[in-house]
N, C-alpha and C. Protein backbone atom coordinates (compact mmCIF):
# COMPACT_ATOMS: atom_id res chain seq x y z
N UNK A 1 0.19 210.40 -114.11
CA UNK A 1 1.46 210.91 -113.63
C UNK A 1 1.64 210.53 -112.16
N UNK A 2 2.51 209.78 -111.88
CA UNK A 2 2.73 209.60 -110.25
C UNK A 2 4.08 210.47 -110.18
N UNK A 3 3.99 210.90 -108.69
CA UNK A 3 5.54 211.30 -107.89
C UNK A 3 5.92 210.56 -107.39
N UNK A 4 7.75 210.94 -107.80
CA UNK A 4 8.56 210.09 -106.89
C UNK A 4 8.27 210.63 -105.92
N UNK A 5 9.45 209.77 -104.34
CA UNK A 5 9.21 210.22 -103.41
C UNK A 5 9.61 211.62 -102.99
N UNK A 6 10.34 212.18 -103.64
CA UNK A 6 10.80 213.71 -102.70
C UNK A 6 9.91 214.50 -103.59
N UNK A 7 9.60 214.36 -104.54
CA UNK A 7 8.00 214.99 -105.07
C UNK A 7 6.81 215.40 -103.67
N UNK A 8 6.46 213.70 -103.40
CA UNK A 8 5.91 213.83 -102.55
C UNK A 8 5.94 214.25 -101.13
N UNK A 9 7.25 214.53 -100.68
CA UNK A 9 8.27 214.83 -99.55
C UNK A 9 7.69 216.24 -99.84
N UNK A 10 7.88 216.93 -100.32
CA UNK A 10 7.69 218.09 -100.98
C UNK A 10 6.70 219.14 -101.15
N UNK A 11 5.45 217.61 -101.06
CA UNK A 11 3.94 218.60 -101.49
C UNK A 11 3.67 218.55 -100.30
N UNK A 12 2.61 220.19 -100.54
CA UNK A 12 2.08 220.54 -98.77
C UNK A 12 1.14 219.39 -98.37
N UNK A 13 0.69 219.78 -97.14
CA UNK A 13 0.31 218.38 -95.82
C UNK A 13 -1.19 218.70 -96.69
N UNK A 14 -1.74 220.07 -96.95
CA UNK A 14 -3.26 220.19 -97.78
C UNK A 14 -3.60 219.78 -98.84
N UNK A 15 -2.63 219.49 -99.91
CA UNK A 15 -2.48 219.09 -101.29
C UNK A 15 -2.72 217.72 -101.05
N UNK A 16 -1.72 217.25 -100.47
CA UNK A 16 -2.32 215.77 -99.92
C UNK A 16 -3.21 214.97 -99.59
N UNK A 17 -3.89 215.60 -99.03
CA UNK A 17 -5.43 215.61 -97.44
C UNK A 17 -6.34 215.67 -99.16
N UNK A 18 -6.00 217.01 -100.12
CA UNK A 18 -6.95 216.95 -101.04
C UNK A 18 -6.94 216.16 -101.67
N UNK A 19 -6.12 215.90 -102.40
CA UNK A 19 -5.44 214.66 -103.33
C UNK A 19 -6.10 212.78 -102.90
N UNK A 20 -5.96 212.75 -101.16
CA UNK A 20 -6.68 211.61 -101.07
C UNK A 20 -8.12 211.25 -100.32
N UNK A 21 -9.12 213.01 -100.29
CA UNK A 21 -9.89 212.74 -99.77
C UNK A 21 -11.19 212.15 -101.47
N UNK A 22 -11.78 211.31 -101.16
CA UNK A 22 -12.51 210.73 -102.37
C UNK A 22 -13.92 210.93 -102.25
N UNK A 23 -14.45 211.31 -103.34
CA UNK A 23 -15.87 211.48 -103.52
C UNK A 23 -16.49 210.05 -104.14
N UNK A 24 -17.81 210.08 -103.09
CA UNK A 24 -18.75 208.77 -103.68
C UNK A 24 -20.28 209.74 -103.66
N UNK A 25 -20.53 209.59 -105.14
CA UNK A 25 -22.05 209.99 -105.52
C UNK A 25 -23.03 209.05 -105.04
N UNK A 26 -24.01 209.87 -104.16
CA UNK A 26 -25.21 208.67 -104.56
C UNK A 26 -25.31 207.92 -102.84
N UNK A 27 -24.34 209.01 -102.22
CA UNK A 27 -24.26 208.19 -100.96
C UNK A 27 -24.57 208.97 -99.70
N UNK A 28 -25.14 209.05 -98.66
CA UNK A 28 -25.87 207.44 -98.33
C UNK A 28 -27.35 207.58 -98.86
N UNK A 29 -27.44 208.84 -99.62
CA UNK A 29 -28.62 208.47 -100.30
C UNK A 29 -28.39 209.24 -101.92
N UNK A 30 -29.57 209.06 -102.75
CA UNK A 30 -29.39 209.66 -103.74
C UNK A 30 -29.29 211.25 -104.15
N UNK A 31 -28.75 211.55 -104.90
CA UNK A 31 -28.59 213.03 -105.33
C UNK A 31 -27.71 213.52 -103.73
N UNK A 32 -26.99 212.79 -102.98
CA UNK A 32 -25.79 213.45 -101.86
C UNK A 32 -24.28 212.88 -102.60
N UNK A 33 -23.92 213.68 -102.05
CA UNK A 33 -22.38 213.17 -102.20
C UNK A 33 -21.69 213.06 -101.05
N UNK A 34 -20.51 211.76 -100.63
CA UNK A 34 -20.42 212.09 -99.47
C UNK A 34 -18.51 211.95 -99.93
N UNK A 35 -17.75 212.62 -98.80
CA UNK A 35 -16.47 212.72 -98.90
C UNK A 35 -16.10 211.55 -98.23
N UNK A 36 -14.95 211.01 -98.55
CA UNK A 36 -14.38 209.56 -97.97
C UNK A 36 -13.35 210.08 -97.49
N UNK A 37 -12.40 209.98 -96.11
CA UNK A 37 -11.45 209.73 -95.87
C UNK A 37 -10.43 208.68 -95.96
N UNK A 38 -11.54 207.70 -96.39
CA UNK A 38 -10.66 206.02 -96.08
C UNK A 38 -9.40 206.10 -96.80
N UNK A 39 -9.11 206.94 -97.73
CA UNK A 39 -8.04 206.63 -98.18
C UNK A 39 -6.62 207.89 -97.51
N UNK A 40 -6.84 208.36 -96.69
CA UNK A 40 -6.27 208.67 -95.77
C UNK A 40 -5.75 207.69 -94.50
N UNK A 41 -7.22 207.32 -94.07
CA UNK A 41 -6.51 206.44 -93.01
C UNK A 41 -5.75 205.21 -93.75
N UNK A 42 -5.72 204.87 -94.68
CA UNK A 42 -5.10 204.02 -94.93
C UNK A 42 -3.40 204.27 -95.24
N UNK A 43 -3.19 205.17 -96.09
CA UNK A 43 -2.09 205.61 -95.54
C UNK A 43 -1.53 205.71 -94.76
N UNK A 44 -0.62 204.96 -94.27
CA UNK A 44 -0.11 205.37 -92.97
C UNK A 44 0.90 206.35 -92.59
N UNK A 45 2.06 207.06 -93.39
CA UNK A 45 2.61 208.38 -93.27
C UNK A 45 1.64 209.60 -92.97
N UNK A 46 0.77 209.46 -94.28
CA UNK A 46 -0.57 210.55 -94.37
C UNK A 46 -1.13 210.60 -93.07
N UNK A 47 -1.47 209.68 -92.81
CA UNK A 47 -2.75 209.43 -91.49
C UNK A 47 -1.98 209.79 -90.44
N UNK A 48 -0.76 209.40 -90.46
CA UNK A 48 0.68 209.84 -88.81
C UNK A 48 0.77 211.74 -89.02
N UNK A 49 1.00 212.05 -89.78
CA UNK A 49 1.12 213.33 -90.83
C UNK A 49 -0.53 214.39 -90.39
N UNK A 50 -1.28 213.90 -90.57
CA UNK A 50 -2.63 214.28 -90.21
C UNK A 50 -2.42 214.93 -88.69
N UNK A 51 -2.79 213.36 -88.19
CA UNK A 51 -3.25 213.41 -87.06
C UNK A 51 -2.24 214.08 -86.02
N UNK A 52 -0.73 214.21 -86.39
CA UNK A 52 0.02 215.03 -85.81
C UNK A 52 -0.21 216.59 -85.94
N UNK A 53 -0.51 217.13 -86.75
CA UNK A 53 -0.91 218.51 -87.58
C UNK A 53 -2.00 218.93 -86.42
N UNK A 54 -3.29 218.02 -86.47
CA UNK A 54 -4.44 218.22 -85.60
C UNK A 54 -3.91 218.41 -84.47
N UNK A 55 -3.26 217.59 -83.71
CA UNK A 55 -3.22 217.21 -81.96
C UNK A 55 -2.08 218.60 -82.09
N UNK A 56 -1.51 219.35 -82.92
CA UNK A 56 -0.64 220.71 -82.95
C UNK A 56 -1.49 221.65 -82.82
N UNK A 57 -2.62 221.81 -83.79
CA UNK A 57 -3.79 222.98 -83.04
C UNK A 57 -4.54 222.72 -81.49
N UNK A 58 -4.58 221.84 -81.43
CA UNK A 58 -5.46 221.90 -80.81
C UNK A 58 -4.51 221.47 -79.18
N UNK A 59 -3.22 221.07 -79.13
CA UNK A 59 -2.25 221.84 -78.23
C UNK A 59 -2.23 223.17 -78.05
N UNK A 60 -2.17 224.02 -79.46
CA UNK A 60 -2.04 225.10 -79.63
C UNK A 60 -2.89 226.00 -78.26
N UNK A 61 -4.00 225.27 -78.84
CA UNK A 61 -5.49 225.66 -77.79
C UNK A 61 -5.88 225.25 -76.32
N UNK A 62 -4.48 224.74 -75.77
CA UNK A 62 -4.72 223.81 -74.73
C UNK A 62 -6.06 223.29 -74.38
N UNK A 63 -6.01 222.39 -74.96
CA UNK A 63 -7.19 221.43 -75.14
C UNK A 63 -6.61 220.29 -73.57
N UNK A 64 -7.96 220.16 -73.32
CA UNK A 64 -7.55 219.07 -72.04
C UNK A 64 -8.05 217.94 -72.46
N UNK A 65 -9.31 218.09 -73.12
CA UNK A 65 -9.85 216.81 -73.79
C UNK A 65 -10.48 216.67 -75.26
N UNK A 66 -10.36 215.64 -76.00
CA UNK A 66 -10.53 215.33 -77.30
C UNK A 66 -12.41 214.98 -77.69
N UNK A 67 -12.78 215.26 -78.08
CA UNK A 67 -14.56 214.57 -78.44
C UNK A 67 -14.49 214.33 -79.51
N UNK A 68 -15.76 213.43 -79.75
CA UNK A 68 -15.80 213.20 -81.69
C UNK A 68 -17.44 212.51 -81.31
N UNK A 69 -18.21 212.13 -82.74
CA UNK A 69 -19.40 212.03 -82.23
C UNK A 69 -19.42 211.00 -83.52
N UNK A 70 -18.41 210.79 -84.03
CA UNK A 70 -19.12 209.59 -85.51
C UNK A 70 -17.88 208.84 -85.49
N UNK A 71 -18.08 207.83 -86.12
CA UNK A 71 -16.99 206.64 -86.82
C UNK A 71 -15.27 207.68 -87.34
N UNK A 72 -15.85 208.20 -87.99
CA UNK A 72 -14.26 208.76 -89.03
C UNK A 72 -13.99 209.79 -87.68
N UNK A 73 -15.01 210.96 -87.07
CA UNK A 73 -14.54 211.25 -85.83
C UNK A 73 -13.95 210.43 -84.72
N UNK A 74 -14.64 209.74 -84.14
CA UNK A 74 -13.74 208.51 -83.40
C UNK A 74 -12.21 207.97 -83.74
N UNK A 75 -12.30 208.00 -85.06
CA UNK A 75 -10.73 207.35 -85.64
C UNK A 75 -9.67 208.54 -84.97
N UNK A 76 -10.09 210.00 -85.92
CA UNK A 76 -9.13 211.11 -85.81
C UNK A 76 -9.20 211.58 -83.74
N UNK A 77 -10.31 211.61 -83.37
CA UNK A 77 -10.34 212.10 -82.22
C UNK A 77 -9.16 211.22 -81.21
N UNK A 78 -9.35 209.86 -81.19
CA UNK A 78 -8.63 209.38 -80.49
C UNK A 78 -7.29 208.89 -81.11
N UNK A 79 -7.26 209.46 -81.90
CA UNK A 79 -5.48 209.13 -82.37
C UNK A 79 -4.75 210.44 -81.68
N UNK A 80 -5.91 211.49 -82.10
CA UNK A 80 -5.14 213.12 -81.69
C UNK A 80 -5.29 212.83 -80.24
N UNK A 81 -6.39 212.29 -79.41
CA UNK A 81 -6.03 212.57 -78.02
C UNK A 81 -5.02 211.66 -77.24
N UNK A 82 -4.68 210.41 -78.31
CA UNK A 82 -3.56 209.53 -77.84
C UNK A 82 -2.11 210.21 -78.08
N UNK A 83 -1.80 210.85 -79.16
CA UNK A 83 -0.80 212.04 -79.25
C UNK A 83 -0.51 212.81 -77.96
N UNK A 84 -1.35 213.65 -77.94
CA UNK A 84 -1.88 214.60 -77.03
C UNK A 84 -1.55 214.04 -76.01
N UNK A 85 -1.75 213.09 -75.33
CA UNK A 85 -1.96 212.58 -73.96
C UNK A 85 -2.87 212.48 -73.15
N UNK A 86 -4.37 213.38 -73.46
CA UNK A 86 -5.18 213.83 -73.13
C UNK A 86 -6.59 212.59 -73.18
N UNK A 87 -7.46 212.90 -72.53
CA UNK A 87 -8.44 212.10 -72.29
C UNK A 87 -9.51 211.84 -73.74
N UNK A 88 -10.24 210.84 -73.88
CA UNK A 88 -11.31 210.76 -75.54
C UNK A 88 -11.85 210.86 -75.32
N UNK A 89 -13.13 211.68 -75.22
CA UNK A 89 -14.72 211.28 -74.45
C UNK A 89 -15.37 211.31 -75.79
N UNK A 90 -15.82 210.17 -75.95
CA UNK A 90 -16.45 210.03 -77.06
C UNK A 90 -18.01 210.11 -77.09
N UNK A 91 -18.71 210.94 -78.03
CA UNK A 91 -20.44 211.33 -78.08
C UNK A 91 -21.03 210.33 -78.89
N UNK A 92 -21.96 209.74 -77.94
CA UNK A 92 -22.76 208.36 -78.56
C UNK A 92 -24.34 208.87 -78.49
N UNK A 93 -25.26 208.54 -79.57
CA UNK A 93 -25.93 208.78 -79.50
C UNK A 93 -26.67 207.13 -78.59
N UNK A 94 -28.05 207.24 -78.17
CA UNK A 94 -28.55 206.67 -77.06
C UNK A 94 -28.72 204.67 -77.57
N UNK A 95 -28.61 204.91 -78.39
CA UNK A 95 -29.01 203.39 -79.08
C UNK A 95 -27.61 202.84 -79.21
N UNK A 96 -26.50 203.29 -78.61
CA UNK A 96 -25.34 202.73 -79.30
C UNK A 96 -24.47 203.23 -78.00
N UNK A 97 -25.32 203.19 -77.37
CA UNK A 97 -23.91 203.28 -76.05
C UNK A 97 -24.86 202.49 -74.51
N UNK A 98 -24.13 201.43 -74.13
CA UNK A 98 -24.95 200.56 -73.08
C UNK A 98 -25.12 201.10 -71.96
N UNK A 99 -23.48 201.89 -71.28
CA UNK A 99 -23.30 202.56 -70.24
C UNK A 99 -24.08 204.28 -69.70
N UNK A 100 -23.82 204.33 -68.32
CA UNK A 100 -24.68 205.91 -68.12
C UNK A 100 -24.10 206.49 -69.19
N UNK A 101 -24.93 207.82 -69.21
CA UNK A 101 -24.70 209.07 -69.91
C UNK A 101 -25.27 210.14 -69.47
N UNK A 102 -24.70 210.97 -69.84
CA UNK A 102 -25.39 212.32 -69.35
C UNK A 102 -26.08 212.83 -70.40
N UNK A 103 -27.62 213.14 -70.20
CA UNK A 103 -28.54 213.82 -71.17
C UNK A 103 -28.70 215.17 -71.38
N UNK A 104 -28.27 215.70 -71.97
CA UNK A 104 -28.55 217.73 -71.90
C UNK A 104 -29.58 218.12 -72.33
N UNK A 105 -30.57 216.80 -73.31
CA UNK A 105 -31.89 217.09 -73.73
C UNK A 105 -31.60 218.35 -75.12
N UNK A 106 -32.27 218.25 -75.94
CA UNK A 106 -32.01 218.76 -77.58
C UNK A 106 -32.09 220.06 -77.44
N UNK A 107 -30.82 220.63 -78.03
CA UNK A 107 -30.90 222.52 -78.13
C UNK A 107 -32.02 222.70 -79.04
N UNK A 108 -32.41 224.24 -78.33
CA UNK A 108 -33.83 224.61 -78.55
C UNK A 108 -33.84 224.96 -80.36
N UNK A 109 -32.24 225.61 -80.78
CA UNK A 109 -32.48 225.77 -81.80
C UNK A 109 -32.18 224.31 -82.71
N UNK A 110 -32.88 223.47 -83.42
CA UNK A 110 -32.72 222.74 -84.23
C UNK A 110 -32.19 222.69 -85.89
N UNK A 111 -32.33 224.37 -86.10
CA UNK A 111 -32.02 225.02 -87.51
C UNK A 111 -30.83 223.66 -88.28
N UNK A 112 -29.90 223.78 -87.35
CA UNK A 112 -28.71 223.19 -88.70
C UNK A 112 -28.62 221.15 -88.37
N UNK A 113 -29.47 221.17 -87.38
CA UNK A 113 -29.83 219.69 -86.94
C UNK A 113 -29.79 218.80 -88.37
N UNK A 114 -29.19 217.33 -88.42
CA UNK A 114 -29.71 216.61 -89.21
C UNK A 114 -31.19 215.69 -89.04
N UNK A 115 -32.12 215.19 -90.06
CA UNK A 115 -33.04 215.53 -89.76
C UNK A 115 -32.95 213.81 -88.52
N UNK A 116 -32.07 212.84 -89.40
CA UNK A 116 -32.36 211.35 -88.74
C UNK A 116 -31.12 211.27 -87.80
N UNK A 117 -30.81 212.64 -86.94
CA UNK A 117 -29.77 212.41 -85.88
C UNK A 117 -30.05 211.69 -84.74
N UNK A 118 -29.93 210.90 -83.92
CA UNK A 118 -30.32 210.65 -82.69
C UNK A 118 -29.55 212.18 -81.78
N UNK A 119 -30.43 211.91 -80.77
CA UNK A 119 -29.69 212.73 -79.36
C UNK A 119 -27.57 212.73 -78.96
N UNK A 120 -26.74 213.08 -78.27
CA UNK A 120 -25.91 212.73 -78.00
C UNK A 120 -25.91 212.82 -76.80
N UNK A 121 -25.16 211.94 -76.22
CA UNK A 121 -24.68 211.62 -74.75
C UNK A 121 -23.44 211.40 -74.65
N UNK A 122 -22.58 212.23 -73.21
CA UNK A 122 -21.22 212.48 -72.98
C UNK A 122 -21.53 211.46 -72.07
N UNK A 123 -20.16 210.23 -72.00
CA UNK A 123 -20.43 208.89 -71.07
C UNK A 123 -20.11 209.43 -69.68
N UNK A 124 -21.18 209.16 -68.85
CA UNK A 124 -21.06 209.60 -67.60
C UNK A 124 -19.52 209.75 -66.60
N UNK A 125 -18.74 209.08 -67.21
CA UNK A 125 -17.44 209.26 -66.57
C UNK A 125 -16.22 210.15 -67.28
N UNK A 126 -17.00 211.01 -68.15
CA UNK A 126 -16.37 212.06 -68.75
C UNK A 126 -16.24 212.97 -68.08
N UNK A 127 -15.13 213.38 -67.97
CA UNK A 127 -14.38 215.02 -66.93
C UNK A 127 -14.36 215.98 -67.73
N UNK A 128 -15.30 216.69 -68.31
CA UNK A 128 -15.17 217.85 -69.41
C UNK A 128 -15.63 218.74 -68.53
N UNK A 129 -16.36 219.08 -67.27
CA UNK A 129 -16.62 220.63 -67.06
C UNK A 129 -15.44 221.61 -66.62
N UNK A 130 -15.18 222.26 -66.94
CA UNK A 130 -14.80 223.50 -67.04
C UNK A 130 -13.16 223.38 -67.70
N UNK A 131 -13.05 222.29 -68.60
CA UNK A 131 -12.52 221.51 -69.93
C UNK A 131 -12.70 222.42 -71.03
N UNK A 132 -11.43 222.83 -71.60
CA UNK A 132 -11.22 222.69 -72.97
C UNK A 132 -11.34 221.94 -74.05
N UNK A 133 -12.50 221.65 -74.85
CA UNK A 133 -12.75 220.63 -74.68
C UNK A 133 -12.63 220.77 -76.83
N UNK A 134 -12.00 219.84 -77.37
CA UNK A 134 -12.11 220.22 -78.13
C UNK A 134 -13.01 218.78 -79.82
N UNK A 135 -13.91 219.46 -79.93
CA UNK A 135 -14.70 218.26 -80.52
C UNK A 135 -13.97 217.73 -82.46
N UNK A 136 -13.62 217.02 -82.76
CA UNK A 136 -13.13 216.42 -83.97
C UNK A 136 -13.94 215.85 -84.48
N UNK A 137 -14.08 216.16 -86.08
CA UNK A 137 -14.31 215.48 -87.41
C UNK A 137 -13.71 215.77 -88.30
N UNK A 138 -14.76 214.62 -89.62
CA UNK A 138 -13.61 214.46 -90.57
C UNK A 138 -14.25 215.65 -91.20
N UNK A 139 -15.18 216.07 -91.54
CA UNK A 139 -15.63 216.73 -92.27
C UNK A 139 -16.71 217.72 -92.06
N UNK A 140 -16.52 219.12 -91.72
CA UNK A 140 -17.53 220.32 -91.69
C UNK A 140 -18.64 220.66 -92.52
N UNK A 141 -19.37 219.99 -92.63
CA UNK A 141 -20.73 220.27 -93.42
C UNK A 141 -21.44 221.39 -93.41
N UNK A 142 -22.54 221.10 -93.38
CA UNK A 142 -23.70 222.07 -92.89
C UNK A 142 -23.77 222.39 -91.33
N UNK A 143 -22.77 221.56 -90.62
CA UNK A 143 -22.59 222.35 -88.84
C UNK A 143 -23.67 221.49 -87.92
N UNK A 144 -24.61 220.58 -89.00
CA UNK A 144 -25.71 220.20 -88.15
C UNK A 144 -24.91 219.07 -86.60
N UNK A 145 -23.98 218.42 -87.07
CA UNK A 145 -23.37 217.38 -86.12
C UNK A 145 -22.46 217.95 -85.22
N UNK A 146 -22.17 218.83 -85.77
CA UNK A 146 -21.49 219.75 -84.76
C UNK A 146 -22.44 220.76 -83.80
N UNK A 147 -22.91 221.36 -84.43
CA UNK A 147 -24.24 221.78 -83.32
C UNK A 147 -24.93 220.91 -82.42
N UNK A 148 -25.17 219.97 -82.78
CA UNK A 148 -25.06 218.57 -81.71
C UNK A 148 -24.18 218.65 -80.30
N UNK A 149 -23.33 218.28 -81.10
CA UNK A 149 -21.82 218.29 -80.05
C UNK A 149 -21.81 219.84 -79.49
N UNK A 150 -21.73 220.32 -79.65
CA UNK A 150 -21.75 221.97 -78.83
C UNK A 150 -22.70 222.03 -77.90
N UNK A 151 -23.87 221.71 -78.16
CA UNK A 151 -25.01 221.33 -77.19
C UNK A 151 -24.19 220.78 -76.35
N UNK A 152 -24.25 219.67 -76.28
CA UNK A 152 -23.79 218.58 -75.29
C UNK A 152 -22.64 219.11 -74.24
N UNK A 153 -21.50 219.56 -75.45
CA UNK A 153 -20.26 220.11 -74.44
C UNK A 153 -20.49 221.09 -73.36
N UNK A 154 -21.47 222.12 -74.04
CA UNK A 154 -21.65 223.46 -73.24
C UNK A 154 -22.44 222.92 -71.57
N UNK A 155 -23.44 222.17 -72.50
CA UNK A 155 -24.48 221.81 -71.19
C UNK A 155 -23.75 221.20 -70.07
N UNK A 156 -22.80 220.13 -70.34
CA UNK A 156 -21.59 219.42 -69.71
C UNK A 156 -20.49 220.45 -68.37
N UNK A 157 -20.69 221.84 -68.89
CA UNK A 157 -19.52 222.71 -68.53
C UNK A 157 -18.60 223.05 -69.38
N UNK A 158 -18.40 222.17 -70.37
CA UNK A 158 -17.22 222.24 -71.03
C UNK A 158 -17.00 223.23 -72.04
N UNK A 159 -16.12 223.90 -71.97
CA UNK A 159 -15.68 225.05 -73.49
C UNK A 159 -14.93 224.38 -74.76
N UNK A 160 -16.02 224.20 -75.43
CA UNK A 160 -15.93 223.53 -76.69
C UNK A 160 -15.14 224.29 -77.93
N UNK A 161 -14.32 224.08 -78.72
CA UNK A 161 -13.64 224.53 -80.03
C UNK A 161 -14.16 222.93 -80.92
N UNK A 162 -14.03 223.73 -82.49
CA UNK A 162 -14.19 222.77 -83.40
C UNK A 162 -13.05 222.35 -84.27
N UNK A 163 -12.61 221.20 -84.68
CA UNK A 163 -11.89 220.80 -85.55
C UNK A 163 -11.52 219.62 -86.04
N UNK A 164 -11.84 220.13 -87.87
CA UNK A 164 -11.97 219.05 -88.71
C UNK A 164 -10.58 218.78 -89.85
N UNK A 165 -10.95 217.63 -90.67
CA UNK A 165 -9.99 217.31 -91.43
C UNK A 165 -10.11 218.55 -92.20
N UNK A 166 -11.19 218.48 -92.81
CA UNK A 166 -11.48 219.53 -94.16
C UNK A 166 -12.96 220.26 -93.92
N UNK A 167 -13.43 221.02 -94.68
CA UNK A 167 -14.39 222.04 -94.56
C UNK A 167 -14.95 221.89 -95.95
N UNK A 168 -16.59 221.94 -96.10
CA UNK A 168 -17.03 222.08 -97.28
C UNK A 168 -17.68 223.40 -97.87
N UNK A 169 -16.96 224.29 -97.82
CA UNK A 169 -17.04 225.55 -98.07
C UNK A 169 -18.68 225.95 -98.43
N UNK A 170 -19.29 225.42 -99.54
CA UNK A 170 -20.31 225.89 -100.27
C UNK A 170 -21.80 226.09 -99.14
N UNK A 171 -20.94 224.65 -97.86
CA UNK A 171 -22.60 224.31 -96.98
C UNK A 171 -22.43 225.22 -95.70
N UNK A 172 -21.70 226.16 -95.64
CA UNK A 172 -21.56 227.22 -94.22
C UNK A 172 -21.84 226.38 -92.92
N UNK A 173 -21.13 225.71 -92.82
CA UNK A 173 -21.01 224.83 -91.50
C UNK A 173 -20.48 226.04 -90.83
N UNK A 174 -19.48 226.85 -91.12
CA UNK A 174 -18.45 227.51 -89.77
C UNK A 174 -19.18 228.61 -89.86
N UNK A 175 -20.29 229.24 -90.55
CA UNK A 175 -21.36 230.27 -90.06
C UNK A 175 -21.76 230.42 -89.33
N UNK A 176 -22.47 228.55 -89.29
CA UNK A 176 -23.58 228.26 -88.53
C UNK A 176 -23.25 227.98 -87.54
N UNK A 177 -22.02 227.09 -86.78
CA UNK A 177 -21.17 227.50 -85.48
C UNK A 177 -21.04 228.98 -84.73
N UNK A 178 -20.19 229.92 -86.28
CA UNK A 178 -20.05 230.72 -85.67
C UNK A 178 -21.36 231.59 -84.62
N UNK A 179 -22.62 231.41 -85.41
CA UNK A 179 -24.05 231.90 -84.51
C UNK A 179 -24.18 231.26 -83.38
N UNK A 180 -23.79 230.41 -82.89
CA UNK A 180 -23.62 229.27 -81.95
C UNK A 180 -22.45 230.02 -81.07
N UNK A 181 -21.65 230.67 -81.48
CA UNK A 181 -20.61 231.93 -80.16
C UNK A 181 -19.37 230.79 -80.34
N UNK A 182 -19.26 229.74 -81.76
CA UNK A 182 -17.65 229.05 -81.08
C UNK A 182 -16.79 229.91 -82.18
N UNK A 183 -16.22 230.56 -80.83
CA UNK A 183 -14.66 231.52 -81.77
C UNK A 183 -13.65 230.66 -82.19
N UNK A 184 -13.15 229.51 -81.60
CA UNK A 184 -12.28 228.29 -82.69
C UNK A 184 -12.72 227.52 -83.26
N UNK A 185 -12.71 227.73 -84.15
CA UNK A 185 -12.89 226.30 -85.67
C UNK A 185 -12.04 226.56 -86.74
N UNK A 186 -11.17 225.24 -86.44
CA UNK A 186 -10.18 225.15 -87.46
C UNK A 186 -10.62 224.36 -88.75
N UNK A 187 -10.46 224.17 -89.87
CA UNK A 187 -10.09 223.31 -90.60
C UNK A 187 -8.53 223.00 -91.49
N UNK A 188 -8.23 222.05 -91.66
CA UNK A 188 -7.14 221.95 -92.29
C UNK A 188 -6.95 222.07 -93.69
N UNK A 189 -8.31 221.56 -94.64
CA UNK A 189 -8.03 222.19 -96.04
C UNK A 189 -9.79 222.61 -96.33
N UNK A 190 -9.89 223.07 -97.35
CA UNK A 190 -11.13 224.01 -97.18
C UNK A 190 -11.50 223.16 -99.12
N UNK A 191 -12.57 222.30 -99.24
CA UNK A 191 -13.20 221.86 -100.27
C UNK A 191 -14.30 222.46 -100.70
């Protein structure tokens, strides 16, 4: 069954987001599943549609600056902070970024850590202290990559909020933040 267009005019911005986020079994290792956005960004209404929605919360929140710490983060972070107007400081872990960085050295608690994460580093010419600072992904997991990024922001100065495309309900990512003291975390549809 496909919709015409005012069908689709029609269906909410979450139905959508659900409709084209795609599951691949088996990835990046066996017995995981991982969620795809690609067929979001490829859309281009969807993806304009998105990323406008996001850079609206997180206005909401006067956010001064945008973060992201992965590939599909990078995409959404700097589209919302090009919206926005606002600055990208993007979190590289140490093998993949040439320039200074600032090291905050690994939060003590490691609990929701992934196990093959590298470290993150805010690029030394990032203005986040005493920044609203608000960190983007595509997808809320288990909180481990985001607990990352919270490290980093806090140590930085910066007052960090979270927000993702979608949320995977079953793995208490926004628990495990919430023990972490961040009172904003949005998601936009909840899987």
């Amino acid at each position: 069954m496909t919709m015409d267009h005012q069908d689709w005019a029609d269906t909410p911005l979450e139905d959508k987001i659900r409709k084209h986020i795609r599951d691949v079994q088996n990835f990046p290792r066996e017995g995981k599943l991982f969620k795809d956005i690609g067929p979001i960004l490829v859309n281009g209404p969807l993806f304009g549609d998105v990323v406008s929605h996001m850079a609206g919360i997180a206005a909401r929140r006067n956010v001064n600056v945008i973060t992201a710490s992965k590939t599909q983060g990078f995409i959404l972070g700097a589209a919302i902070a090009s919206t926005m107007k606002v600055p990208f400081a993007p979190l590289y872990s140490t093998v993949k970024w040439p320039h200074d960085t600032v090291t905050p050295g690994k939060p003590k608690n490691r609990r929701w850590s992934e196990p093959d994460r590298r470290e993150l580093h805010v690029p030394a010419t990032a203005d986040i202290k005493d920044k609203n600072v608000c960190i983007v992904d595509d997808i809320l997991a288990t909180g481990g990559t985001m607990a990352e990024a919270i490290h980093v922001i806090k140590k930085n100065g910066g007052n960090p909020s979270v927000l993702t495309l979608a949320e995977i309900i079953g793995l208490h990512g926004r628990t495990a933040l919430t023990l972490l003291g961040i009172p904003n975390i949005d998601s936009i549809v909840k899987i």
